[in-house]
Every structure is written in C-alpha cells, then in structure tokens.
Protein backbone atom coordinates (compact mmCIF):
# COMPACT_ATOMS: atom_id res chain seq x y z
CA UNK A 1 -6.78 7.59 -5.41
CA UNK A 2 -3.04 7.77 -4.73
CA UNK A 3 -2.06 8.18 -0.81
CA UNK A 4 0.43 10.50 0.06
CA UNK A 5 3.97 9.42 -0.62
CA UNK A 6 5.14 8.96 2.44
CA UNK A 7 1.78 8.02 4.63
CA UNK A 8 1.87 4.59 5.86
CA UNK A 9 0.01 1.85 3.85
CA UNK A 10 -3.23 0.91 4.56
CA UNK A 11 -2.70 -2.79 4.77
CA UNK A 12 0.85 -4.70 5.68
CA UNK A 13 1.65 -6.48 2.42
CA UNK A 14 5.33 -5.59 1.95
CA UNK A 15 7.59 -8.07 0.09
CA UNK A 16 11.03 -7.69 0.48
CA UNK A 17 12.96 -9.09 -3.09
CA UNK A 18 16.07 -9.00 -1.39
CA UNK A 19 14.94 -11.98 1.27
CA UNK A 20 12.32 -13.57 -1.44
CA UNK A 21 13.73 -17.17 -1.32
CA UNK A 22 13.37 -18.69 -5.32
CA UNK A 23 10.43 -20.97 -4.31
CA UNK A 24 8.78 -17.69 -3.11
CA UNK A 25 7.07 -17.10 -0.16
CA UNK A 26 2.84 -17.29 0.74
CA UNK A 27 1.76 -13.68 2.27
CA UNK A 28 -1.49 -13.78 4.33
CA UNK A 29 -2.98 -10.86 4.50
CA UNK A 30 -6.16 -9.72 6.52
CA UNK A 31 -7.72 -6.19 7.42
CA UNK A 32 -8.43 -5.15 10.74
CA UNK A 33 -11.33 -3.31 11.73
CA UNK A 34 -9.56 0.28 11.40
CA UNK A 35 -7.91 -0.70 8.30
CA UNK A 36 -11.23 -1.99 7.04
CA UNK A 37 -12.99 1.77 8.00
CA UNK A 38 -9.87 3.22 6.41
CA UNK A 39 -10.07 2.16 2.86
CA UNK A 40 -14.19 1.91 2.71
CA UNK A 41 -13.56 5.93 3.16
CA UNK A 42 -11.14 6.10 0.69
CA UNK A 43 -13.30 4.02 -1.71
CA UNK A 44 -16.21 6.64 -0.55
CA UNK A 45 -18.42 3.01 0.24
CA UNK A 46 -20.72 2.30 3.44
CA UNK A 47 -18.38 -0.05 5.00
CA UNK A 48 -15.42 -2.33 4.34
CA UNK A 49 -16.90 -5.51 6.09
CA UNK A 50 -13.71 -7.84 5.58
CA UNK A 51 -10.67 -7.96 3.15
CA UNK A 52 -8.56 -10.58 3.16
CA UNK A 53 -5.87 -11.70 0.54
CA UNK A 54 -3.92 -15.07 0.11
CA UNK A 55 -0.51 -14.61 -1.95
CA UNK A 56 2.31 -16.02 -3.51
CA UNK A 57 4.98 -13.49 -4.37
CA UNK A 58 8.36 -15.22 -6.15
CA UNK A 59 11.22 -13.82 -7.36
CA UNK A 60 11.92 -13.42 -11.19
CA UNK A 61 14.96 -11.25 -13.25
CA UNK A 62 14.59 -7.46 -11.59
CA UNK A 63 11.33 -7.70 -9.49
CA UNK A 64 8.57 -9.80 -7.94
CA UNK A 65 5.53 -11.61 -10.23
CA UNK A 66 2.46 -11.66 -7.32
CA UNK A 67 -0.67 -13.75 -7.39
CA UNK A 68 -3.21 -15.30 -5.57
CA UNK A 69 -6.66 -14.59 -3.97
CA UNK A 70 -8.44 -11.68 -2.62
CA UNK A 71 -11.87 -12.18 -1.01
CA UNK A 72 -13.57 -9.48 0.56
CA UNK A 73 -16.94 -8.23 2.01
CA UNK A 74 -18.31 -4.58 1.12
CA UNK A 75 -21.60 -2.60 1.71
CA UNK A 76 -22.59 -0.17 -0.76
CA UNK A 77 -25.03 2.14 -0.99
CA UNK A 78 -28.22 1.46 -3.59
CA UNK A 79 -28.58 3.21 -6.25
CA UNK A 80 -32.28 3.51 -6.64
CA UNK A 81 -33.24 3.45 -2.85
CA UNK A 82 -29.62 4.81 -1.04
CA UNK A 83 -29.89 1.41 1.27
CA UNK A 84 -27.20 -0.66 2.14
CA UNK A 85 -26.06 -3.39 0.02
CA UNK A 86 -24.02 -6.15 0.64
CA UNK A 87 -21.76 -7.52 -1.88
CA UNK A 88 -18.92 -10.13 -1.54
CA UNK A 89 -16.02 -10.05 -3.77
CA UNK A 90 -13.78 -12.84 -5.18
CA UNK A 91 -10.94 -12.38 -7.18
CA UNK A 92 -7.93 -13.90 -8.88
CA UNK A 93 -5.08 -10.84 -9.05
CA UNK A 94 -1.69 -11.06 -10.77
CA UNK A 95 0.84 -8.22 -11.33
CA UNK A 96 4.75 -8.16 -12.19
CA UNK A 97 6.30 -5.47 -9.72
CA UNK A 98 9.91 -4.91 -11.35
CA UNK A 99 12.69 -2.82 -9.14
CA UNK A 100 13.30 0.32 -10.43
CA UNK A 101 11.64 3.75 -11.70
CA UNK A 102 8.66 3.61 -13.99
CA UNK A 103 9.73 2.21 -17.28
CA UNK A 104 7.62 4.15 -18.78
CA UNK A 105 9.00 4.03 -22.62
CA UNK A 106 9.55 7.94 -23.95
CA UNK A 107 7.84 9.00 -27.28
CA UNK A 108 8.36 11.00 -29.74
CA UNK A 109 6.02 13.88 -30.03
CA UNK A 110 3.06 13.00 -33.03
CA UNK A 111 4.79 8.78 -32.22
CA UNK A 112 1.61 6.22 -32.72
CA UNK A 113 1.25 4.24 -29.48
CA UNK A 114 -0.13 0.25 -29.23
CA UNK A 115 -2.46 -0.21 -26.47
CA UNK A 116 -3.08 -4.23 -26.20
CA UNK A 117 -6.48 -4.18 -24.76
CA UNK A 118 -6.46 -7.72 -24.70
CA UNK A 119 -2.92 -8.31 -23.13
CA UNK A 120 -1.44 -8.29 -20.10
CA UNK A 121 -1.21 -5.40 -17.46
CA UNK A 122 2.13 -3.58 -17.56
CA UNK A 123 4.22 -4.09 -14.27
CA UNK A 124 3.85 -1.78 -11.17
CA UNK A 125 7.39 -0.36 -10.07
CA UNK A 126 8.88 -0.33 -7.13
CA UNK A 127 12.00 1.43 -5.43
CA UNK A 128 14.10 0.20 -3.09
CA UNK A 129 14.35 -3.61 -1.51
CA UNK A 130 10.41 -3.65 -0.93
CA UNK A 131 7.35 -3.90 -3.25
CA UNK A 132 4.54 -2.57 -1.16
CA UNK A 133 1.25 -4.70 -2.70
CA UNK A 134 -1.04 -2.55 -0.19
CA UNK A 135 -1.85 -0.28 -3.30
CA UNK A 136 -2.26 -2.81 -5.49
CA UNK A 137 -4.60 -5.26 -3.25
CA UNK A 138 -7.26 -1.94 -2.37
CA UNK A 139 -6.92 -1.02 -6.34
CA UNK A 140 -7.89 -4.75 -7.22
CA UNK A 141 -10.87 -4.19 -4.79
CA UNK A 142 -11.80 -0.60 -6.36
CA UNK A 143 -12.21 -2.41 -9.40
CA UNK A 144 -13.84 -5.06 -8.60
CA UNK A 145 -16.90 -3.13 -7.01
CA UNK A 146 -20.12 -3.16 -8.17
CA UNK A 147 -20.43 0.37 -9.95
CA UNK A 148 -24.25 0.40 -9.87
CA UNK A 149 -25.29 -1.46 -6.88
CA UNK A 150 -28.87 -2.16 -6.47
CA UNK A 151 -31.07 -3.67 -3.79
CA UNK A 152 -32.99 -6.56 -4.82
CA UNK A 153 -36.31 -5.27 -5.77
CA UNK A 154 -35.43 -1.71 -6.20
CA UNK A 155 -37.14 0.24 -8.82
CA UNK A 156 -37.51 3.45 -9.83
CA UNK A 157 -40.83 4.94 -9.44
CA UNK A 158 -42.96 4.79 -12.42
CA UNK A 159 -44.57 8.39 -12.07
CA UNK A 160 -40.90 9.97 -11.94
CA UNK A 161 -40.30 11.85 -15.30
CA UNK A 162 -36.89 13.60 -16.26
CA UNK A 163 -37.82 17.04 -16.47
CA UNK A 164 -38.47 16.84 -19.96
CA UNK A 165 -42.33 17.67 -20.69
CA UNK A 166 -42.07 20.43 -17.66
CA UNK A 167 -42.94 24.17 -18.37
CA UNK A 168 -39.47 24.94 -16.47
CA UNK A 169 -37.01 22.42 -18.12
CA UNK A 170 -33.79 23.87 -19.53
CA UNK A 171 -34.20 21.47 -22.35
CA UNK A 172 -38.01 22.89 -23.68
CA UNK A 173 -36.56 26.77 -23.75
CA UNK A 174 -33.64 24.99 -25.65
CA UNK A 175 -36.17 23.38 -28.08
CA UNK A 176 -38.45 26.59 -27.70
CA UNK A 177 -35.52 28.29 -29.46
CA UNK A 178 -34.76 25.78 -32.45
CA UNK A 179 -36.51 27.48 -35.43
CA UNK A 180 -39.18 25.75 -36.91
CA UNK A 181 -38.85 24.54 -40.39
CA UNK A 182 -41.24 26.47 -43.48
C-alpha cells in the first residue's frame, strides 16, 4: 500500500519538529473531494465520502508523539449482494514518529524475537525536519474498515450449494480417488 517515494501525499498533514513549539500545535485536517476519490482507489472501496482528522502533534526527545481524532465516511461494497454500503468511522489514533532511519534493531541469524501483542505500536520514522502523518492517517482508516461489509438484510441464498455434492466438483474426483477401506 506504500506510494511511491517521491509522489506527493495524499492528504496535507506535515509536521515540521523543527517549528513544533513544546505545548505542540492542533493540525486540522480535512479531504477534499479529489483527495477523497484518491485514497477510496487506493483502498480499492466505492467511495471515500469524507475524512477528516483533528490532531495534536508535540514535541518529545528525537521526534513527534501524534494523537487525536479521525472521523470519516466510506461506502463499501456488500459482500453478499455487491451494493453499496455506508459505514462511518471513528477513531482514536496515536503514534510516536522519531527523526531518523528505521530503528529497526539487527538480529542475529537463529536470535528469538518478542513480539508484545498487547503493547504499544513501535514508532514510524521520519527523515528530515518533517513527519508526513498523510500515511499514517489513510493506514489508520485501512484498518479501521469493515472487512466484510454487509447490507442490512443481506443473505445468501438458501438453494446456493458449494460445489460439493456436484458430478463435476474437483473435490468428489479427489474423494473418488481416496481408497476405500477393507
């Protein structure tokens, strides 16, 4: 999901750490109607109907810690019936964005890695003055997404059968092949 390096972001969210005063600073952030077509295609979705975020980005040691609110308005497409549905998101993001290249801690070939499931997400790097949250605000709405949206009322039809008691089915020449036991 990863843009091109150098293509322009999708959203303006830039914060730059070396004018960050130590209170921090609010970022408002709202998608215009291009922007909105322009990630809703990269999230392969019907439509991005709004996206907007409210943020407070403040300076601690070597980077930027970022949170705040991100409320935004999608239409998928269902599941079971491939109509539009609607589907408003609301959520609470925080990252650490620390100046430098990845840190990224080097291992020893065969070396047992933690992974805290339960803890908190390891800081986004940035280079240069500027933490671009662009990335981060449309990955925060990737995730948030429905995966399986369905239209109230939507059901499969009963009659529909998986293939599995057809004459033709990959899966009865596999069984027709299984010897039978003595």
């Amino acid at each position: 999901m990863s843009p091109a390096r150098n293509s322009a972001p999708l959203l303006d969210a830039g914060v730059r750490l070396d004018a960050l005063p130590l209170a921090g600073r609010r970022l408002a952030v709202a998608a215009t109607k291009e922007q909105c077509a322009a990630i809703a295609e990269r999230l392969g979705i019907l439509s991005v109907d709004r996206l907007e975020a409210e943020l407070l980005a403040r300076p601690i040691k070597g980077g930027i810690e970022v949170g705040g609110s991100l409320d935004a308005e999608v239409t998928q497409e269902c599941v079971v019936s491939f109509e539009p549905v609607p589907e408003r998101i609301a959520e609470k993001p925080f990252r650490l964005f620390l100046s430098g290249v990845s840190g990224e801690p080097e291992h020893n070939a065969g070396a047992e890695v933690f992974v805290d499931l339960d803890g908190a997400d390891p800081p986004d790097y940035f280079e240069g003055p500027e933490a671009d949250l662009s990335e981060w605000l449309i990955e925060t709405l990737a995730l948030a997404l429905n995966p399986y949206p369905r239209k109230p009322g939507a059901e499969i039809d009963p009659d529909y059968r998986d293939g599995e008691d057809d004459k033709d089915s990959p899966f009865k020449a596999l069984k027709d092949l299984k010897p039978t036991k003595p």
